[in-house]
C-alpha atoms as a PDB file:
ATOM      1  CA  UNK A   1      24.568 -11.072 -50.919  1.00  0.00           C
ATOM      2  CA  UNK A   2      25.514  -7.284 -50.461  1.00  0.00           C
ATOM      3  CA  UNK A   3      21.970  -6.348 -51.422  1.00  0.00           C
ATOM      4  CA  UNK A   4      20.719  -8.151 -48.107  1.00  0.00           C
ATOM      5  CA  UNK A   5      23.834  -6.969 -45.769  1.00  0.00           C
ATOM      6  CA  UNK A   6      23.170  -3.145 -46.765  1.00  0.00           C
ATOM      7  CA  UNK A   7      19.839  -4.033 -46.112  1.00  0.00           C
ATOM      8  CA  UNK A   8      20.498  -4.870 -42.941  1.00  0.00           C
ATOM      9  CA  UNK A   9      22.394  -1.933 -41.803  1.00  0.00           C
ATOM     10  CA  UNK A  10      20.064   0.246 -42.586  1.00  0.00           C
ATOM     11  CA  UNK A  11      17.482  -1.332 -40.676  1.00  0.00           C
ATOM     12  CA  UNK A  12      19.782  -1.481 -37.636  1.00  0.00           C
ATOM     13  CA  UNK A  13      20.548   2.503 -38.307  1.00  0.00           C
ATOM     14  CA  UNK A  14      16.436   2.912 -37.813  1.00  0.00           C
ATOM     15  CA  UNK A  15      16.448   1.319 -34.586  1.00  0.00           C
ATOM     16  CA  UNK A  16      19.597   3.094 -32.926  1.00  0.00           C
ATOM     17  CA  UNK A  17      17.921   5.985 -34.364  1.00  0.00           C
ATOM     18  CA  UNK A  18      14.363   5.131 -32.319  1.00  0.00           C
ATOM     19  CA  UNK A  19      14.220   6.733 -28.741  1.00  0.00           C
ATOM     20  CA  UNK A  20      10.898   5.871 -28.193  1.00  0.00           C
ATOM     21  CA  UNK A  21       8.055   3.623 -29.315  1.00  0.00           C
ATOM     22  CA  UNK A  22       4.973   3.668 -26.987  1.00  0.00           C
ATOM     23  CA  UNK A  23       1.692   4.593 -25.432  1.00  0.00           C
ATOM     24  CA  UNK A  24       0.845   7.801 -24.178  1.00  0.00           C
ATOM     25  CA  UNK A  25      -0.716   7.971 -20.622  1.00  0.00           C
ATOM     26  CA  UNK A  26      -3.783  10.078 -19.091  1.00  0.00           C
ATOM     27  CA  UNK A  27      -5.487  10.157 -22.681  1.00  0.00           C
ATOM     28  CA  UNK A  28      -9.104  10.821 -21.092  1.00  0.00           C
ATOM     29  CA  UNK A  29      -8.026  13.576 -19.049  1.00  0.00           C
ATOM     30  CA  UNK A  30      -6.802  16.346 -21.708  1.00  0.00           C
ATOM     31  CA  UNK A  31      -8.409  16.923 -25.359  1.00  0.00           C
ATOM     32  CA  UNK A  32      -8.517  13.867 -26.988  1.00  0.00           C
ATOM     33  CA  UNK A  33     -12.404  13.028 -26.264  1.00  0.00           C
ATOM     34  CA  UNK A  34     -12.866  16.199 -28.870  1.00  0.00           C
ATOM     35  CA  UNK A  35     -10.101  15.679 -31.175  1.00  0.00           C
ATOM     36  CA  UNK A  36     -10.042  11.534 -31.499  1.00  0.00           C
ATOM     37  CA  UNK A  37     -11.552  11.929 -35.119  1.00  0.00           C
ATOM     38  CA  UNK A  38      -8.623  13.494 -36.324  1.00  0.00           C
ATOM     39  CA  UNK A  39      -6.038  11.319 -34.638  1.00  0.00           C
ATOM     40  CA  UNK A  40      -4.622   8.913 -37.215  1.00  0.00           C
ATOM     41  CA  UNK A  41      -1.526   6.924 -37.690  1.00  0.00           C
ATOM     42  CA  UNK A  42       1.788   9.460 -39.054  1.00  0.00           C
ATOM     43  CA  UNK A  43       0.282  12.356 -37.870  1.00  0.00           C
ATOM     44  CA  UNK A  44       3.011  14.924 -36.591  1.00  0.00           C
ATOM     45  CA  UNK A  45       2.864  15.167 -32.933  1.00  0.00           C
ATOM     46  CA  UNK A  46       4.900  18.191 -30.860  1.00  0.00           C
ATOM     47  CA  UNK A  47       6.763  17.375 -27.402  1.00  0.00           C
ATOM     48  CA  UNK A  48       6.510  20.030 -24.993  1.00  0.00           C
ATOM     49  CA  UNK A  49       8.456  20.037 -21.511  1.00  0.00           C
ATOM     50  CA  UNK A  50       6.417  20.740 -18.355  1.00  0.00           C
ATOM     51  CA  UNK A  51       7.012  21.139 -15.118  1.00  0.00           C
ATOM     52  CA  UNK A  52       4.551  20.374 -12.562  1.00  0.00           C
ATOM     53  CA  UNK A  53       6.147  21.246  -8.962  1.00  0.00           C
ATOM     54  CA  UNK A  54       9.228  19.498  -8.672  1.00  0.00           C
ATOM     55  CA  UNK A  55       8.437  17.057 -11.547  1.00  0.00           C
ATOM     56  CA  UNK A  56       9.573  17.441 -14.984  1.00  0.00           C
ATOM     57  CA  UNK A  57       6.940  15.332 -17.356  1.00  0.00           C
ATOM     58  CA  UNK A  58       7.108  15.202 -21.598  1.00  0.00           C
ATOM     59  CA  UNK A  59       3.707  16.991 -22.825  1.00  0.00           C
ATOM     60  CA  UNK A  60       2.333  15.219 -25.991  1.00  0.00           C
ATOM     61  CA  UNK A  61       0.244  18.075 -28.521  1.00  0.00           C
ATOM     62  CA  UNK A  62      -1.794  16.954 -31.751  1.00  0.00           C
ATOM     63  CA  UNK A  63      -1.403  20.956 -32.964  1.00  0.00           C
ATOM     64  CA  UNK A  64      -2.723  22.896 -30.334  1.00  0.00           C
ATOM     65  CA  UNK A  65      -4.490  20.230 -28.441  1.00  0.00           C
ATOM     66  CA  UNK A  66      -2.870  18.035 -25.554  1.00  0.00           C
ATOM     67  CA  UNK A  67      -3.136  14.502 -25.797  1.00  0.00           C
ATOM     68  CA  UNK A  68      -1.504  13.162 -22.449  1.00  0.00           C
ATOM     69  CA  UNK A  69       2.212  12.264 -21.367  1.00  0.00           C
ATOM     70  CA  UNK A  70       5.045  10.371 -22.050  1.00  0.00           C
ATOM     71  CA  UNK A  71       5.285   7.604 -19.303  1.00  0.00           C
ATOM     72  CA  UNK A  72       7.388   9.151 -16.280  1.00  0.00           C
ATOM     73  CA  UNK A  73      10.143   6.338 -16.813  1.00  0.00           C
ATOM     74  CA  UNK A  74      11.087   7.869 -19.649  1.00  0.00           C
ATOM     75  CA  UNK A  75      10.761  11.546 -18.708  1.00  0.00           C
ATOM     76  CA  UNK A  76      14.226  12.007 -17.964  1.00  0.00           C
ATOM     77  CA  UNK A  77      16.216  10.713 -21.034  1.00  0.00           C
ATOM     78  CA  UNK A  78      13.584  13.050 -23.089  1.00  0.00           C
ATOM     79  CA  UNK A  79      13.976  15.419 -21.042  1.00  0.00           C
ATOM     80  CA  UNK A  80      17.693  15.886 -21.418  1.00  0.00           C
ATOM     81  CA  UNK A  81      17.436  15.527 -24.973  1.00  0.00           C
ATOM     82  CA  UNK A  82      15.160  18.312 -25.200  1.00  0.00           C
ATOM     83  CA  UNK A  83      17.030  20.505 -23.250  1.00  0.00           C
ATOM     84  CA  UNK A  84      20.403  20.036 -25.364  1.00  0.00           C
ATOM     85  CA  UNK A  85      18.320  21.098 -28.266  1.00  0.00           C
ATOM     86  CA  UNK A  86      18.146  17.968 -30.088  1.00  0.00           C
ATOM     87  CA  UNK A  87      15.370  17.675 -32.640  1.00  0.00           C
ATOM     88  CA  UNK A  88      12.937  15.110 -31.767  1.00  0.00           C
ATOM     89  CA  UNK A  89      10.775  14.183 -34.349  1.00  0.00           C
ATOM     90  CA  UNK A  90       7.557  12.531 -33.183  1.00  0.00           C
ATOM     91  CA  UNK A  91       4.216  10.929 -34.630  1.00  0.00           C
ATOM     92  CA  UNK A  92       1.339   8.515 -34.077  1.00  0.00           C
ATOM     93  CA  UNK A  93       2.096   5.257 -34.877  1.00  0.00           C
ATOM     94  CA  UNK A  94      -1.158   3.148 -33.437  1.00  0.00           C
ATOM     95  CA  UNK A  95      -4.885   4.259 -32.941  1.00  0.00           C
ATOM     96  CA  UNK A  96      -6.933   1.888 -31.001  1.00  0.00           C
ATOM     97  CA  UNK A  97     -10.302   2.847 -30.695  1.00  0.00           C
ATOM     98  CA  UNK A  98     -14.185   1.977 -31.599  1.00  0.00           C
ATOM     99  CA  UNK A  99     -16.567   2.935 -33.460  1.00  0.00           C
ATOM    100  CA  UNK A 100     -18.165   6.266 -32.718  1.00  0.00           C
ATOM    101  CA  UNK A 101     -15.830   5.899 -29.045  1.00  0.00           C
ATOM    102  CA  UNK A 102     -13.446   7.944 -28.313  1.00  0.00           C
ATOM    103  CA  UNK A 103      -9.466   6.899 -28.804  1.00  0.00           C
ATOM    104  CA  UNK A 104      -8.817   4.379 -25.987  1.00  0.00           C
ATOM    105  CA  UNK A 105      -4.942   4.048 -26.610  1.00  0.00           C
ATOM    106  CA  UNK A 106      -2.684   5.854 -28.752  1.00  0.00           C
ATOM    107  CA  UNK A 107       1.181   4.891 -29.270  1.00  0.00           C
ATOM    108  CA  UNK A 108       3.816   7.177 -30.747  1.00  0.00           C
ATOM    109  CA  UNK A 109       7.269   7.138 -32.129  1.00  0.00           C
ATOM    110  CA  UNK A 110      10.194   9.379 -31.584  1.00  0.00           C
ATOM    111  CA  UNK A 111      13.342   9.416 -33.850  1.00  0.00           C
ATOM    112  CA  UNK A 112      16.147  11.758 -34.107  1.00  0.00           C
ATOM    113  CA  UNK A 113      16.160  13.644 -36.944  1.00  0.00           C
ATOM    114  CA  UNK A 114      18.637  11.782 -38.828  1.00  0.00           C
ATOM    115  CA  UNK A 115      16.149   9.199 -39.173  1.00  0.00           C
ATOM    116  CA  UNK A 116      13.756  11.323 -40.616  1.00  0.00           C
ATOM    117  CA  UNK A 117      16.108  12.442 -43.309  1.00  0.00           C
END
């Protein structure tokens, strides 16, 4: 019976510890029609903060290569995290695409770092 309830708790730790879980918009637009081939499921994505006029958006990179945005509803909670200096840990979690096509949808997951740990 306690292996089950500690079981438990740490899956409930995991999900206060998710921020985000979701697709990444404007994939056609940046690199991804020349990078899809490498673009698999866990690999390490960075989160860059731009600012286009008077709108702050969440910049997704596979290494050096842009892959699109984080969807503008949640721009803002990212964006404050980023800006306290919190350590967002971020990678692909879903690759839809077919064969010999480039990636069509990607979704991505961001934890906290305590998660990662």
């Amino acid at each position: 019976m306690q292996n089950w309830i500690s079981k438990w708790f740490a899956r409930e730790r995991e999900f206060v510890n998710q921020i985000y879980n979701g697709p990444v918009e404007s994939l056609l637009e940046f690199d991804v029609p020349h990078i899809y081939h490498h673009l698999q499921p866990g690999s390490e994505l960075l989160l860059h903060l731009e600012v286009a006029g008077n709108q702050e958006r969440i910049a997704v990179y596979y290494r050096q290569f842009k892959l699109g945005y984080i969807p503008t509803a949640y721009s803002p909670v990212l964006t404050e995290l980023l800006q306290r200096g919190f350590f967002l840990k971020s990678k692909i979690s879903k690759v839809l695409r077919e064969k010999y096509l480039p990636t069509e949808h990607i979704e991505i997951s961001i934890t906290d770092q305590i998660t990662q740990a």
